[in-house]
N, C-alpha and C. Protein backbone atom coordinates (compact mmCIF):
# COMPACT_ATOMS: atom_id res chain seq x y z
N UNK A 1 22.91 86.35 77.82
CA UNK A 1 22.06 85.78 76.79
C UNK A 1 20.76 86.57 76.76
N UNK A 2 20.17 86.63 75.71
CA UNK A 2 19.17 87.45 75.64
C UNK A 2 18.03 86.99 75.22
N UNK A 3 16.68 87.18 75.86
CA UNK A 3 15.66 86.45 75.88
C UNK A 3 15.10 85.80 74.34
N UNK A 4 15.49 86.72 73.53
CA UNK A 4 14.96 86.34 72.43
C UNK A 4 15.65 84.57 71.67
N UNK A 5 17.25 84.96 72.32
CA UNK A 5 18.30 84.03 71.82
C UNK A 5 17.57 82.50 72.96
N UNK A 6 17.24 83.00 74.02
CA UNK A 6 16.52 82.10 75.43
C UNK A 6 15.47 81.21 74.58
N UNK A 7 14.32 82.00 73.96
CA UNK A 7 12.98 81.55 73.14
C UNK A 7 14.28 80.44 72.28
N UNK A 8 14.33 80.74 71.62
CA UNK A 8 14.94 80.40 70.48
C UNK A 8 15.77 78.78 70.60
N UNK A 9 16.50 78.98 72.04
CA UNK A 9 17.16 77.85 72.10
C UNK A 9 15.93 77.06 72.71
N UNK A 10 14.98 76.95 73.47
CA UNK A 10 13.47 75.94 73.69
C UNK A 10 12.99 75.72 72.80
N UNK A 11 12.54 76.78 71.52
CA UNK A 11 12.05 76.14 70.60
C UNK A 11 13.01 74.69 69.63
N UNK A 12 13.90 75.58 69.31
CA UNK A 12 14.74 74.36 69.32
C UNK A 12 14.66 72.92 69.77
N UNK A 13 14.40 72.97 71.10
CA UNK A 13 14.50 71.64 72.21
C UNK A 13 13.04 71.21 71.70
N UNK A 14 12.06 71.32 71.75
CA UNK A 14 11.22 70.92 71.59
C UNK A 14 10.74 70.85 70.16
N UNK A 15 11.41 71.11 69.01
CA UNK A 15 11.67 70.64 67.40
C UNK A 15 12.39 69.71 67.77
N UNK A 16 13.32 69.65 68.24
CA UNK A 16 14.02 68.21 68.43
C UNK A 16 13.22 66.37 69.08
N UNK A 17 12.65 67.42 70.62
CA UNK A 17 11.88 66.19 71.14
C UNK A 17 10.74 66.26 70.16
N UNK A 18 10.00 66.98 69.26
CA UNK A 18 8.91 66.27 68.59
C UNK A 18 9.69 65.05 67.47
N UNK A 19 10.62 65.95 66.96
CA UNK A 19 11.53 65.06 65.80
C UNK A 19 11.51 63.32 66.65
N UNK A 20 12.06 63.32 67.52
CA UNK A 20 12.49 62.06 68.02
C UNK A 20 11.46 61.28 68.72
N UNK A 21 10.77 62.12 69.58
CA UNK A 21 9.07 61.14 69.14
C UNK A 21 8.44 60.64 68.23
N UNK A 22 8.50 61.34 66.60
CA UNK A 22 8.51 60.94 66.01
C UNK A 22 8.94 59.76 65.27
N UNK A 23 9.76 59.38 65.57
CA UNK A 23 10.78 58.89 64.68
C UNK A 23 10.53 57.26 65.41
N UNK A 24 10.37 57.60 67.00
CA UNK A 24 9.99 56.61 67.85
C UNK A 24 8.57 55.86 67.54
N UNK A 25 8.20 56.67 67.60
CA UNK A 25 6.31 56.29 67.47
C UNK A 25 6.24 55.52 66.22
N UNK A 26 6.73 56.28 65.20
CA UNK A 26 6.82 55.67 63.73
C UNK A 26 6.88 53.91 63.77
N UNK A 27 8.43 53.79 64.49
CA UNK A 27 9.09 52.70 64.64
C UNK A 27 7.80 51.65 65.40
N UNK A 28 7.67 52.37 66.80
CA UNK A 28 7.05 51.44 67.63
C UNK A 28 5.23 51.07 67.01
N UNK A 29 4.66 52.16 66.45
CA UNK A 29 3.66 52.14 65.37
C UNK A 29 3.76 50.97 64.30
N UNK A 30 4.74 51.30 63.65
CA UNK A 30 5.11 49.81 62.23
C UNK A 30 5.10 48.33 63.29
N UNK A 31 5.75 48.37 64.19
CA UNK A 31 5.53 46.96 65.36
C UNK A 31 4.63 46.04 65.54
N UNK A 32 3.70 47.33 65.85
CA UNK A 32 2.80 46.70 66.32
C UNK A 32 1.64 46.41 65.01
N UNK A 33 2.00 47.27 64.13
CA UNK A 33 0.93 46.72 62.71
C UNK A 33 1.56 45.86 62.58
N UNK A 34 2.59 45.33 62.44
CA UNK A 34 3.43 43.97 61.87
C UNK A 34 2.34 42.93 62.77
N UNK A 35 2.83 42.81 64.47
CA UNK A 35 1.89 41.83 65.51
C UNK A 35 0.68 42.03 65.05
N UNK A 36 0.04 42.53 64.83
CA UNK A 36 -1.72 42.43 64.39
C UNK A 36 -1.91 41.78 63.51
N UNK A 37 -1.03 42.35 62.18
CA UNK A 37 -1.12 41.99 60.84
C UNK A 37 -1.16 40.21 61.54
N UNK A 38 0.11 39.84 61.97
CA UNK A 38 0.85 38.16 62.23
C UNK A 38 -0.16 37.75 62.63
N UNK A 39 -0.96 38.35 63.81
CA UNK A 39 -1.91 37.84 64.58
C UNK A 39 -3.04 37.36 63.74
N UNK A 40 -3.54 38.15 62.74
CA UNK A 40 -5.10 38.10 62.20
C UNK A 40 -4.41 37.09 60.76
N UNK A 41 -3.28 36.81 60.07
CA UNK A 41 -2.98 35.67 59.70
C UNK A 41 -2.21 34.72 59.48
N UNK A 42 -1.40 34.73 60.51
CA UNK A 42 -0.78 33.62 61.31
C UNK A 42 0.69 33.44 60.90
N UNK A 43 1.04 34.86 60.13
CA UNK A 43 2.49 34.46 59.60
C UNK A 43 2.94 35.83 60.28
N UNK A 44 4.09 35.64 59.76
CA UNK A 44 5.10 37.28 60.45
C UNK A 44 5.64 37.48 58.66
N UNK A 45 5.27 38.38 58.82
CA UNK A 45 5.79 39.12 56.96
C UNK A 45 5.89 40.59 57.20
N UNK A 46 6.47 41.13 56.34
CA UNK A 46 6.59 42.95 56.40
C UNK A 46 5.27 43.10 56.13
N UNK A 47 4.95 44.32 56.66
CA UNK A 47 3.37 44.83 56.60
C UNK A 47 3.92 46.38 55.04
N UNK A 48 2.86 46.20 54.07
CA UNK A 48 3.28 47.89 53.71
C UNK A 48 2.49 49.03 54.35
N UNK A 49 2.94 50.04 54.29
CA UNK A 49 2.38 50.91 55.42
C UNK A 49 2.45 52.27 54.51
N UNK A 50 0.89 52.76 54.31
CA UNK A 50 0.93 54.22 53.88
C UNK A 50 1.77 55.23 54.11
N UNK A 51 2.55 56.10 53.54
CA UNK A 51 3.47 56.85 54.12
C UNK A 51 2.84 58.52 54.76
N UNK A 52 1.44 58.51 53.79
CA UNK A 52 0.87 59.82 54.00
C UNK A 52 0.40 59.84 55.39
N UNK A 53 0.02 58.52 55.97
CA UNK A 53 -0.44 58.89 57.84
C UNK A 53 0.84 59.22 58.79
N UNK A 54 2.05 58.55 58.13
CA UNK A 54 3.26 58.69 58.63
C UNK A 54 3.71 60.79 58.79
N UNK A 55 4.17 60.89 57.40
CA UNK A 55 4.49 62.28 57.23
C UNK A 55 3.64 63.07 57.92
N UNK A 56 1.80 62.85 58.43
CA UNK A 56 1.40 63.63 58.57
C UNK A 56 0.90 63.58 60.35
N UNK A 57 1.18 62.08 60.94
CA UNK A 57 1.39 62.20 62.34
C UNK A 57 2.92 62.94 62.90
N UNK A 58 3.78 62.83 61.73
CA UNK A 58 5.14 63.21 62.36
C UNK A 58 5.10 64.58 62.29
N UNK A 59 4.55 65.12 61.18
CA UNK A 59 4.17 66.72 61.35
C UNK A 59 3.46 67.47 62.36
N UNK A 60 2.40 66.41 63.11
CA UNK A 60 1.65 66.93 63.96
C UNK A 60 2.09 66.97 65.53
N UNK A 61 2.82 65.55 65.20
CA UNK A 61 3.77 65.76 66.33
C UNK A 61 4.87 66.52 66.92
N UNK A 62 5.71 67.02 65.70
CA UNK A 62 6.32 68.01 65.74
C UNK A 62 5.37 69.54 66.23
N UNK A 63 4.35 69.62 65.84
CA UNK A 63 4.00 71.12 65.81
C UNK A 63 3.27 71.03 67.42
N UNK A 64 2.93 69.50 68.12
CA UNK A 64 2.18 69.74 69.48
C UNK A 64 3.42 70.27 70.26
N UNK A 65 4.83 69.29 69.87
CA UNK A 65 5.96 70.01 71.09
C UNK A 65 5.89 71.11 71.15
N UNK A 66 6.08 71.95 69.18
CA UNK A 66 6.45 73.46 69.20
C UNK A 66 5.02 74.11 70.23
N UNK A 67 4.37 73.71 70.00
CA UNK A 67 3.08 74.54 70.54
C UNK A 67 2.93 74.18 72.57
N UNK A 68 3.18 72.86 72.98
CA UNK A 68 3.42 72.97 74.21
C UNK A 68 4.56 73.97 74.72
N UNK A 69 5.81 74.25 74.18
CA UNK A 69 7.07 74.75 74.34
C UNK A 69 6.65 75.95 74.09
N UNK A 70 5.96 76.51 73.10
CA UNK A 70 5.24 78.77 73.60
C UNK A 70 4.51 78.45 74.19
N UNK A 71 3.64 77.78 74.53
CA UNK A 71 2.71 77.57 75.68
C UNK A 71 3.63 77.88 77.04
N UNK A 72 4.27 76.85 77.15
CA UNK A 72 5.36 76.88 78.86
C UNK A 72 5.92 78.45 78.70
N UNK A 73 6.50 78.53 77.44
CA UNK A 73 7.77 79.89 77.86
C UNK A 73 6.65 81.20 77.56
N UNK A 74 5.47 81.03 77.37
CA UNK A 74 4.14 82.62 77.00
C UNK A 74 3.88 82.36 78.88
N UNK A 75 3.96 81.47 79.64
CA UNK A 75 3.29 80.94 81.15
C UNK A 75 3.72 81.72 81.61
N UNK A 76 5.69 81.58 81.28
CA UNK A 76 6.58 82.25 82.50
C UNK A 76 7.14 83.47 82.04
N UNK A 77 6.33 84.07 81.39
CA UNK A 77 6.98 85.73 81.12
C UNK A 77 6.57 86.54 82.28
């Protein structure tokens, strides 16, 4: 295997774990606005939730993995 194909399959891994942090956070994020929302007035109802903080924490999250992941593999050259 050849180093370049090496890079390639980490970056990968870590597009993936940002993807699925994502996807997590999102979930566990909407939760807990729901409990606050219930909390501050006393019912449990769907909360609506901006989508632009969404798309743009999941983007950022994605790009900290990519950027921890050349960080680790620029360490060990």
């Amino acid at each position: 295997m050849s180093t370049g194909i090496l890079y390639k399959t980490f970056l990968w891994e870590g597009a993936y774990y940002g993807m699925i942090e994502a996807v997590i956070g999102n979930v566990v994020g909407y939760i807990c606005i729901s409990f606050v929302d219930a909390a501050a007035t006393d019912t449990i109802q769907l909360v609506s939730v901006s989508i632009v903080p969404i798309i743009e924490i999941t983007v950022l999250s994605i790009g900290i993995c990519l950027l921890t992941t050349c960080i680790s593999l620029k360490i060990r050259e």
